[in-house]
N, C-alpha and C. Protein backbone atom coordinates (compact mmCIF):
# COMPACT_ATOMS: atom_id res chain seq x y z
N UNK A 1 -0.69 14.75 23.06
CA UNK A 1 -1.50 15.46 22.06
C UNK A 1 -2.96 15.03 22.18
N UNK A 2 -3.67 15.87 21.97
CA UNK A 2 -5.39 15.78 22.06
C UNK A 2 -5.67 15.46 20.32
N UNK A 3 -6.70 14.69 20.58
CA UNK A 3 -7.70 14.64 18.97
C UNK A 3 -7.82 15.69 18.17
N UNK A 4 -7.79 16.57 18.62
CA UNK A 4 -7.91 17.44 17.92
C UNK A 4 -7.09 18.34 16.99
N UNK A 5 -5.53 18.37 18.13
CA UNK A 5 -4.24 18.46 17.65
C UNK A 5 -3.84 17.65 16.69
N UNK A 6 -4.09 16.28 16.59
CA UNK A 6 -3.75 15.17 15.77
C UNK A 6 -4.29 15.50 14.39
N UNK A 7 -5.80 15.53 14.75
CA UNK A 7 -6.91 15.81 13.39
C UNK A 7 -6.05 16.65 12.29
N UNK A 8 -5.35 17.52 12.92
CA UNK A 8 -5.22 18.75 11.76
C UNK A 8 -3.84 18.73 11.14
N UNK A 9 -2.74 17.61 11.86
CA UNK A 9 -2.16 16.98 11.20
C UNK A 9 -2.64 15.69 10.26
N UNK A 10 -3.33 14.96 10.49
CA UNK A 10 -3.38 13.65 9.57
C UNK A 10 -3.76 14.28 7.86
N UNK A 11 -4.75 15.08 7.59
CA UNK A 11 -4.46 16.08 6.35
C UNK A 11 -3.13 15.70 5.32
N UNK A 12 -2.33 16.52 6.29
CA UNK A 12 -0.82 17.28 6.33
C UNK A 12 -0.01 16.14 5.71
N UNK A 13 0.26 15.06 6.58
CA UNK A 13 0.65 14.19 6.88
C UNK A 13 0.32 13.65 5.21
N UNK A 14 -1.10 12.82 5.65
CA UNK A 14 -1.22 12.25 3.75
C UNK A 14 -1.15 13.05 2.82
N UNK A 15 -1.05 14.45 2.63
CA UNK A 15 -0.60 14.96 1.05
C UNK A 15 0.83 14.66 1.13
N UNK A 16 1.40 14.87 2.23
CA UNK A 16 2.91 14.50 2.23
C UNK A 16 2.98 13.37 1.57
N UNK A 17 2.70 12.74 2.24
CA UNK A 17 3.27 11.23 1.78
C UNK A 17 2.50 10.85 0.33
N UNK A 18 1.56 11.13 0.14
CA UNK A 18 1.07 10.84 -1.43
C UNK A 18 1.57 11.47 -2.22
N UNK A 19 1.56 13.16 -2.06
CA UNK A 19 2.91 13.09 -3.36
C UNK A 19 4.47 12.21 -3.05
N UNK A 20 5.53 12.28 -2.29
CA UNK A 20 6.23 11.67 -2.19
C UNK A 20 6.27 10.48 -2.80
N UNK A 21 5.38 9.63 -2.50
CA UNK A 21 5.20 8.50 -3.41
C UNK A 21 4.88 8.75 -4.87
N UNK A 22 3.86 9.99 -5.00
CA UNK A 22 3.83 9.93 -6.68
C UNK A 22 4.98 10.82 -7.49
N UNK A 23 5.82 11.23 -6.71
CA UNK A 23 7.28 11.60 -7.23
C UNK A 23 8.02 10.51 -7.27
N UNK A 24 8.01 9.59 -6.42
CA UNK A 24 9.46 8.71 -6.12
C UNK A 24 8.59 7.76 -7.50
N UNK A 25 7.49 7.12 -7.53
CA UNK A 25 6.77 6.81 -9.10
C UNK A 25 7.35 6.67 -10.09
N UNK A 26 7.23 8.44 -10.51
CA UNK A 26 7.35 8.95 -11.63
C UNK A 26 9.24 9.23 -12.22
N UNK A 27 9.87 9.12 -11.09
CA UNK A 27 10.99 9.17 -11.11
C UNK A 27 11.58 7.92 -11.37
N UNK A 28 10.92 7.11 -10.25
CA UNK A 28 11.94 5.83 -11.12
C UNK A 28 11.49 5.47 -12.08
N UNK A 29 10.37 5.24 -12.30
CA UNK A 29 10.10 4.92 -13.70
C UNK A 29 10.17 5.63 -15.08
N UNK A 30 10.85 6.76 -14.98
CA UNK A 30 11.87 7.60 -15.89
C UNK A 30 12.99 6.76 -15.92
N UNK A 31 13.69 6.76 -15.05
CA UNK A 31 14.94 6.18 -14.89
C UNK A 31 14.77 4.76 -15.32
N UNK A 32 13.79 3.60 -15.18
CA UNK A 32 13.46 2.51 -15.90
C UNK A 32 14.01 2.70 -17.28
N UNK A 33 12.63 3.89 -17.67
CA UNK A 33 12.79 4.04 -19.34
C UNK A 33 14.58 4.66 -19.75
N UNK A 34 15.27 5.35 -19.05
CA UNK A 34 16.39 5.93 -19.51
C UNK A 34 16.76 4.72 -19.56
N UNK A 35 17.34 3.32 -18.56
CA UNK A 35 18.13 2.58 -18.61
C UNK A 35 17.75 1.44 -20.03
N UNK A 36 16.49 1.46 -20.23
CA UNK A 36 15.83 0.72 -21.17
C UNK A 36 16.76 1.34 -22.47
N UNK A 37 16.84 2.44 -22.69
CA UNK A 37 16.82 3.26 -24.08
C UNK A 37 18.46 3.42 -24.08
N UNK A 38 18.95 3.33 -23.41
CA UNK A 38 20.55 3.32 -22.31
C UNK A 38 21.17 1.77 -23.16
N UNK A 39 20.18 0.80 -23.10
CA UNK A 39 20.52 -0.41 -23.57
C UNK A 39 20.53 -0.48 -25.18
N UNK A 40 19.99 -0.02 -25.52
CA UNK A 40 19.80 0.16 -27.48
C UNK A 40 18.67 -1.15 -27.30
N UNK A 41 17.55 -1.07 -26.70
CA UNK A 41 16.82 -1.87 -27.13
C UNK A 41 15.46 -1.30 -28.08
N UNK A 42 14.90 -2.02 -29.34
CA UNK A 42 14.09 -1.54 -30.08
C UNK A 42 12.39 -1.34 -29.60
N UNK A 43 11.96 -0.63 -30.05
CA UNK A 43 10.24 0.37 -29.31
C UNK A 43 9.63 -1.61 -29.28
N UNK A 44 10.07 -2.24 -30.64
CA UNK A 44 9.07 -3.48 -29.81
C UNK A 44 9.11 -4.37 -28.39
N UNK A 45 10.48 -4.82 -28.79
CA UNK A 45 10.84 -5.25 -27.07
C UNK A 45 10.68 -4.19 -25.55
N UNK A 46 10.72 -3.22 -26.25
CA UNK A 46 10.38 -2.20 -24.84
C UNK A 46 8.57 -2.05 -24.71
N UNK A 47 8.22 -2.27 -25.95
CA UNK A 47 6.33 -2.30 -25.44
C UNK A 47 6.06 -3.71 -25.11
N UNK A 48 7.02 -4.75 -25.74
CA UNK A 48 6.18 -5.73 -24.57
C UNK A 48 6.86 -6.30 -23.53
N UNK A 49 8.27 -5.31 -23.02
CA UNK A 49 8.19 -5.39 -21.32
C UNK A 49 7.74 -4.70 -20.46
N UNK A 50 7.36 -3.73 -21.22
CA UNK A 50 5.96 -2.96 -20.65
C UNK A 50 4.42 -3.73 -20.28
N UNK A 51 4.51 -4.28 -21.39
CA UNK A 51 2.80 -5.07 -21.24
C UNK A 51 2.84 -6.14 -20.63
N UNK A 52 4.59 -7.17 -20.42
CA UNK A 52 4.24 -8.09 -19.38
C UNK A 52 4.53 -7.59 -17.67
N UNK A 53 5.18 -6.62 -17.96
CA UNK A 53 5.29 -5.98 -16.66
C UNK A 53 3.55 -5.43 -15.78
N UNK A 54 3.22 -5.18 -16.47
CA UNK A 54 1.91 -4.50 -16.06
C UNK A 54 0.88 -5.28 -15.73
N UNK A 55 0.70 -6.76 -15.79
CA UNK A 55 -0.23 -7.29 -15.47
C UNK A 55 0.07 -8.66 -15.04
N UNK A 56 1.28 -8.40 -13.92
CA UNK A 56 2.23 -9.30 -13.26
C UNK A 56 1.25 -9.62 -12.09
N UNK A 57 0.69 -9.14 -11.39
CA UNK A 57 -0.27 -9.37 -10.23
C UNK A 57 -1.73 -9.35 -10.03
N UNK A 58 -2.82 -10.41 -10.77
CA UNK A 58 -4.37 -10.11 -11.17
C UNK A 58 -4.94 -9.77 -9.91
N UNK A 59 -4.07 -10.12 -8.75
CA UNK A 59 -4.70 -9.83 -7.86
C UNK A 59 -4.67 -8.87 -7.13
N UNK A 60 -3.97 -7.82 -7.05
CA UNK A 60 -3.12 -6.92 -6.19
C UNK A 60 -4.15 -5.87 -6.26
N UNK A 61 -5.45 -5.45 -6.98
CA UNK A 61 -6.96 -4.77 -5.90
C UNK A 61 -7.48 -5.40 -4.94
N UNK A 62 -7.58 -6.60 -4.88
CA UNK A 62 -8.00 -7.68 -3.88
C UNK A 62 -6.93 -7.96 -2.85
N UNK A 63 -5.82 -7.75 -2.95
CA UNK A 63 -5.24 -7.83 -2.17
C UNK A 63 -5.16 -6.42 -1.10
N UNK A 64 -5.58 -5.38 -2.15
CA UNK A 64 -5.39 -3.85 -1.65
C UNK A 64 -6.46 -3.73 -0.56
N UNK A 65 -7.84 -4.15 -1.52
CA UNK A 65 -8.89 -4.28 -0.63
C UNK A 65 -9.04 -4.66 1.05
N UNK A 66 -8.09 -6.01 1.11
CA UNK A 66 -7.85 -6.87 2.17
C UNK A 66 -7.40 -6.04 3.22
N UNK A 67 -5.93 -5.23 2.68
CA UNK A 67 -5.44 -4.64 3.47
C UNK A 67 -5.98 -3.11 4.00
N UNK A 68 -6.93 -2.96 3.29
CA UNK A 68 -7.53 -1.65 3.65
C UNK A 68 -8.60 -1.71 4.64
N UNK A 69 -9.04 -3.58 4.79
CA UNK A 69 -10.15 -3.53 5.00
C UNK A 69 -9.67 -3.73 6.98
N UNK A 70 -8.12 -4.42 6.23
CA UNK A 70 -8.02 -4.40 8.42
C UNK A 70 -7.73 -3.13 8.78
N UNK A 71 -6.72 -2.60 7.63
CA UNK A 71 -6.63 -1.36 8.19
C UNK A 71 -7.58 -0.15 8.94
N UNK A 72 -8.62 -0.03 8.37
CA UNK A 72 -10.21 0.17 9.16
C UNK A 72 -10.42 -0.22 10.15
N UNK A 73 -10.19 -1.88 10.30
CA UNK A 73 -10.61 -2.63 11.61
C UNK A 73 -9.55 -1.95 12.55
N UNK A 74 -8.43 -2.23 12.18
CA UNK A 74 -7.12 -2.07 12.97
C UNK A 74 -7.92 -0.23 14.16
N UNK A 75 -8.11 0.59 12.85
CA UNK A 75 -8.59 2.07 13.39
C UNK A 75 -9.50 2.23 14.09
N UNK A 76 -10.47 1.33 13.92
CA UNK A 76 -11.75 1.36 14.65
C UNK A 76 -11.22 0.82 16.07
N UNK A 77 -10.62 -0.51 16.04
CA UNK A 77 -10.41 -0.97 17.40
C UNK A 77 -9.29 -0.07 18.08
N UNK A 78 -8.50 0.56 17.68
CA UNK A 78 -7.96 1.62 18.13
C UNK A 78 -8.02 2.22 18.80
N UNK A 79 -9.54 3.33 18.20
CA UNK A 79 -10.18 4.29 18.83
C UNK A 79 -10.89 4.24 19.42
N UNK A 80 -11.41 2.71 19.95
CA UNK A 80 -12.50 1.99 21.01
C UNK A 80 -11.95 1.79 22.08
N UNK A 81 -10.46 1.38 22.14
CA UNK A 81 -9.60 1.03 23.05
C UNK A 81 -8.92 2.16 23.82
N UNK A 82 -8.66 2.86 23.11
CA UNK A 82 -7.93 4.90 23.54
C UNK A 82 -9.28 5.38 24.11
N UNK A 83 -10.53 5.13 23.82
CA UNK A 83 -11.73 5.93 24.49
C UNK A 83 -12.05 5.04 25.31
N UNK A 84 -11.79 3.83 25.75
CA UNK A 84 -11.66 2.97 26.89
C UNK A 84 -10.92 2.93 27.88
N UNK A 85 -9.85 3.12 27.73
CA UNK A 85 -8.49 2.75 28.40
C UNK A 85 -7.99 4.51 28.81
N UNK A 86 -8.39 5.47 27.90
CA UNK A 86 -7.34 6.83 28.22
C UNK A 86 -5.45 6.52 27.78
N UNK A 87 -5.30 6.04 27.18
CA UNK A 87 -3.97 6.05 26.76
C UNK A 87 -3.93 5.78 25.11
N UNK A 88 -3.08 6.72 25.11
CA UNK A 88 -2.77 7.40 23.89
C UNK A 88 -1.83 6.25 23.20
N UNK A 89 -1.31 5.21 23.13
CA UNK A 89 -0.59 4.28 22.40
C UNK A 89 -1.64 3.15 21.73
N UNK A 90 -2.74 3.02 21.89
CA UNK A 90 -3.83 1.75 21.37
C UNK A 90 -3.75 2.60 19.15
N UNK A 91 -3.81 3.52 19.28
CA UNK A 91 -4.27 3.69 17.85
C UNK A 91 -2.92 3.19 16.98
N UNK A 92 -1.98 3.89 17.49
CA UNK A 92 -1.05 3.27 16.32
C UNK A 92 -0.64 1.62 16.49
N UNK A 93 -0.77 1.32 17.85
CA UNK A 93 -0.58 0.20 17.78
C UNK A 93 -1.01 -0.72 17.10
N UNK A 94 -2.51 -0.54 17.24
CA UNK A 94 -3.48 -1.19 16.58
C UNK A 94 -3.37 -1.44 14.95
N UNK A 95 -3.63 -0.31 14.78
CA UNK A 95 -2.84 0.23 13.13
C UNK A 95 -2.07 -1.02 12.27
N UNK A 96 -0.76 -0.57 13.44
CA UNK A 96 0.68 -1.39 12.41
C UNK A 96 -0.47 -2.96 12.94
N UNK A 97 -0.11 -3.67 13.87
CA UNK A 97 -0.13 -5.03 14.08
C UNK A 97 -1.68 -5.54 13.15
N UNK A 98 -2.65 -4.93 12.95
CA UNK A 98 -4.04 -5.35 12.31
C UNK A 98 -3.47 -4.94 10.62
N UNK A 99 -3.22 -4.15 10.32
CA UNK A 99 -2.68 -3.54 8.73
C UNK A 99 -1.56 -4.69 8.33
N UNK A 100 -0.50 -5.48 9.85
CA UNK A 100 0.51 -6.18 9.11
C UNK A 100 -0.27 -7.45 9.18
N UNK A 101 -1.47 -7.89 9.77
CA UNK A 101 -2.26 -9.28 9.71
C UNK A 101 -2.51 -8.97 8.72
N UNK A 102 -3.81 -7.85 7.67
CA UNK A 102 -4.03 -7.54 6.70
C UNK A 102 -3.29 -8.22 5.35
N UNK A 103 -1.95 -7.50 5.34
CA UNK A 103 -1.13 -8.28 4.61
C UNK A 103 -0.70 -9.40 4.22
N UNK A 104 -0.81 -10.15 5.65
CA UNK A 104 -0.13 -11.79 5.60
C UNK A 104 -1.40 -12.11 5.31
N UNK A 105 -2.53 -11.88 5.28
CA UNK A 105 -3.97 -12.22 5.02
C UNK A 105 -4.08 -12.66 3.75
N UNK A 106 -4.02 -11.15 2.79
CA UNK A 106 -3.85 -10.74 1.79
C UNK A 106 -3.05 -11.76 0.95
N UNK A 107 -1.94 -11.45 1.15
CA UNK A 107 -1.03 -12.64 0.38
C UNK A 107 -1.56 -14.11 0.48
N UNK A 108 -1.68 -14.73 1.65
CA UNK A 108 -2.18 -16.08 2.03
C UNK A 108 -3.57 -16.18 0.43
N UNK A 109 -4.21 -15.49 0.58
CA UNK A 109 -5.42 -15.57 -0.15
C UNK A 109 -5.00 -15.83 -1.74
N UNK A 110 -4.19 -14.78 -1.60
CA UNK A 110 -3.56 -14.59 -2.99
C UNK A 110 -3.26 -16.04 -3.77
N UNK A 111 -2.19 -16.39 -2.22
CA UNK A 111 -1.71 -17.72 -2.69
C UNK A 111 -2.07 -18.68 -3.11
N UNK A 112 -3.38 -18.87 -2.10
CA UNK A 112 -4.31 -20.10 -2.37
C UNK A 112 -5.38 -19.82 -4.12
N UNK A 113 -5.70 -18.63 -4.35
CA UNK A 113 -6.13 -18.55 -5.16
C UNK A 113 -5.12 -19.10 -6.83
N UNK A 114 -3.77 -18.53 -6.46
CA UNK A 114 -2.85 -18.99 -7.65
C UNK A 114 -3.02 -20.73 -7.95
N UNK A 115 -3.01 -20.78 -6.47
CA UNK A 115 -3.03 -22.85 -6.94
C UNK A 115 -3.97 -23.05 -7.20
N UNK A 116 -5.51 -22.59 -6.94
CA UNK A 116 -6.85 -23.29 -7.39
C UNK A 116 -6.66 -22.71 -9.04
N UNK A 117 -6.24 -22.02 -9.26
CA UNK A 117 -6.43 -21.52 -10.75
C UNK A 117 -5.73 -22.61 -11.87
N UNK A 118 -4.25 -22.70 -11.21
CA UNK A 118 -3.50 -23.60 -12.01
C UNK A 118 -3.96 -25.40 -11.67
């Protein structure tokens, strides 16, 4: 496939997958609340496992950040390497292995930040 062929899938591709995710969301977390209400538990205990649920991770924009930010790198070196080389396997490669450093990045940071806090 040429760049260009690709281009007019990647579109396609992320509305797919972003709704998908904001269905699979909204669905389980229906099903949360059914099993909650399923239990006979009262509106107070259900608003505050709501409110400790929700602010379980202070860090998880910073962590998002991290991973977005190799993810970029990951793309850029990608597409430096495919317009270098002529072979069509450097972008995704690049992708997964820089996006999964991202992560272990991400977390690592995370980590160290939990212990300087406490």
């Amino acid at each position: 496939m040429r760049a260009e062929e690709i281009a007019v899938f990647i579109p396609i591709v992320f509305f797919l997958v972003a709704g998908l995710v904001l269905v699979a969301y909204y669905y389980l977390r229906s099903k949360e609340r059914q099993m909650l209400i399923e239990k006979n538990m009262d509106a107070d205990s259900i608003k505050e496992f709501f409110e400790n649920k929700r602010f379980s991770d202070p860090y998880r924009l910073f962590k998002f950040g991290i991973v977005c930010l190799f993810f970029g790198i990951g793309l850029g070196l990608g597409l430096i390497l495919q317009d270098a080389t002529y072979k069509d396997y450097w972008v995704p490669f690049m992708l997964f292995t820089i996006t999964g450093l991202g992560f272990i990045v991400a977390n690592l940071v995370a980590l160290k930040l939990d212990k300087k806090k406490d």
